[in-house]
Protein backbone atom coordinates (compact mmCIF):
# COMPACT_ATOMS: atom_id res chain seq x y z
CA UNK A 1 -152.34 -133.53 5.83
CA UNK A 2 -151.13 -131.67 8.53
CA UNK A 3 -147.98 -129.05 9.11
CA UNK A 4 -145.33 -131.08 11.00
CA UNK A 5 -143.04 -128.21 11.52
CA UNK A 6 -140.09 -129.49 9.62
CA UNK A 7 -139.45 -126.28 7.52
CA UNK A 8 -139.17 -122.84 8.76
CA UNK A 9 -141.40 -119.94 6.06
CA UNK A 10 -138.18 -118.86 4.31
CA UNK A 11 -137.18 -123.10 3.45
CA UNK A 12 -141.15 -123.30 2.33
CA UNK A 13 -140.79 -120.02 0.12
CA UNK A 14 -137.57 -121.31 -1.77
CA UNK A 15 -139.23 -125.30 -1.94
CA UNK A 16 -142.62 -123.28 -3.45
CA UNK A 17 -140.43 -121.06 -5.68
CA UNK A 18 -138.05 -124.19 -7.07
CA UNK A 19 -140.99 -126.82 -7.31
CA UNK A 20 -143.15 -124.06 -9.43
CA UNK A 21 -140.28 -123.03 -11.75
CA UNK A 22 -139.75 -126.68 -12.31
CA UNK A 23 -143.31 -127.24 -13.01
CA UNK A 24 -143.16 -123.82 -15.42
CA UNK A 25 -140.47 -125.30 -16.89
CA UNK A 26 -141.73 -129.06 -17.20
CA UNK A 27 -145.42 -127.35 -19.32
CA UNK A 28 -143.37 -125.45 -21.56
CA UNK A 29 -140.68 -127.83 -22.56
CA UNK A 30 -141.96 -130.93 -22.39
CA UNK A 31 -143.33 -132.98 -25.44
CA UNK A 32 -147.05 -132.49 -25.58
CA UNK A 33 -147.90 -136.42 -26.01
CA UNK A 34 -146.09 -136.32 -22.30
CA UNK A 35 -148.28 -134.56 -20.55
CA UNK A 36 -150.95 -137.09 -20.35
CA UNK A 37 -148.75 -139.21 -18.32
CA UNK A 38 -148.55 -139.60 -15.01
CA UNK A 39 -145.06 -137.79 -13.64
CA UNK A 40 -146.11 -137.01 -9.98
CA UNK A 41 -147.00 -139.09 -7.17
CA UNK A 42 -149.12 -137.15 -4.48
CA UNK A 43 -148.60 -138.67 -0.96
CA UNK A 44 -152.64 -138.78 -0.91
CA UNK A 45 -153.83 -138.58 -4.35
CA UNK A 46 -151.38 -141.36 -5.95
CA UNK A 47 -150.22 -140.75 -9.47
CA UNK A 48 -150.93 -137.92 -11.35
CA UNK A 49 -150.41 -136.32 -14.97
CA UNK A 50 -150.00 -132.58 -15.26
CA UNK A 51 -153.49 -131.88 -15.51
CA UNK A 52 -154.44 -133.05 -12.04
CA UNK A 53 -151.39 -131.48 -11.08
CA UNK A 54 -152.21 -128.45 -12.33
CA UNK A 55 -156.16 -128.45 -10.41
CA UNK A 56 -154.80 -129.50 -7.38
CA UNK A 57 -152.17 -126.54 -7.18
CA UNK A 58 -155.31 -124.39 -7.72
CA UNK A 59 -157.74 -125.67 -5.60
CA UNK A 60 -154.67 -126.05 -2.57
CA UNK A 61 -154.27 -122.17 -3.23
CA UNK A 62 -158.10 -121.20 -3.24
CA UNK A 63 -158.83 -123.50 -0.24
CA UNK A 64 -155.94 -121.50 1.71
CA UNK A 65 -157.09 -117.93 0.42
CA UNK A 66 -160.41 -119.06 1.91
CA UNK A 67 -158.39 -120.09 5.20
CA UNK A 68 -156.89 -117.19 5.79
CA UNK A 69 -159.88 -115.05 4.93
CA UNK A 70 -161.14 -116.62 7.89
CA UNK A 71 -158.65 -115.99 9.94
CA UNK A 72 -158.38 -112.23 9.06
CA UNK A 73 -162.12 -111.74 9.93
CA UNK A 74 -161.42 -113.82 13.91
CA UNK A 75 -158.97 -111.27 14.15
CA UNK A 76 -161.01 -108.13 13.23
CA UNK A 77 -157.52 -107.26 10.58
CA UNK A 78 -158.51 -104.89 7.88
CA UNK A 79 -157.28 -106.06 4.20
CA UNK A 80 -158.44 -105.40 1.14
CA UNK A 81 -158.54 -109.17 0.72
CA UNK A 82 -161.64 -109.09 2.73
CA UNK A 83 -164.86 -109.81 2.14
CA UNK A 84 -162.92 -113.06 0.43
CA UNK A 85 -163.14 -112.96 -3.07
CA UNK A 86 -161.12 -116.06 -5.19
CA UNK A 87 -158.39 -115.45 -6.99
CA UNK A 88 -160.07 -117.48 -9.94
């Protein structure tokens, strides 16, 4: 999948803020016998249940830690974040 440019960074910040209070919401509320089922459909993946949900939220936010870690060392920028350590 690739950026199409639809969405400026502020529209992406509030989509990433409502979609993950949702999902907070959705793990804490929800009957447990529901979260075996299948409530999302990925454009890629197909259906998923909360589970796959939840390891494909972490392994999109490692992969792009690992991005960017890249990109800070290109550009010679000092961060702490470097040498790139996951967040898991």
């Amino acid at each position: 999948m690739y950026p199409k440019g639809e969405y400026d960074i502020y529209e992406l910040t509030d989509m990433w803020d409502e979609n993950h209070a949702w999902l907070r919401s959705f793990i804490t509320e929800a009957p447990r016998e529901c979260l075996s089922e299948n409530y999302f459909r990925h454009q890629i993946a197909g259906p998923m249940n909360i589970e796959q949900v939840m390891g494909l939220n972490l392994a999109h936010i490692v992969m792009h830690e690992f991005q960017l870690s890249h990109i800070f060392m290109e550009l010679n920028v000092e961060t702490s974040h470097l040498p790139y350590e996951s967040s898991v």
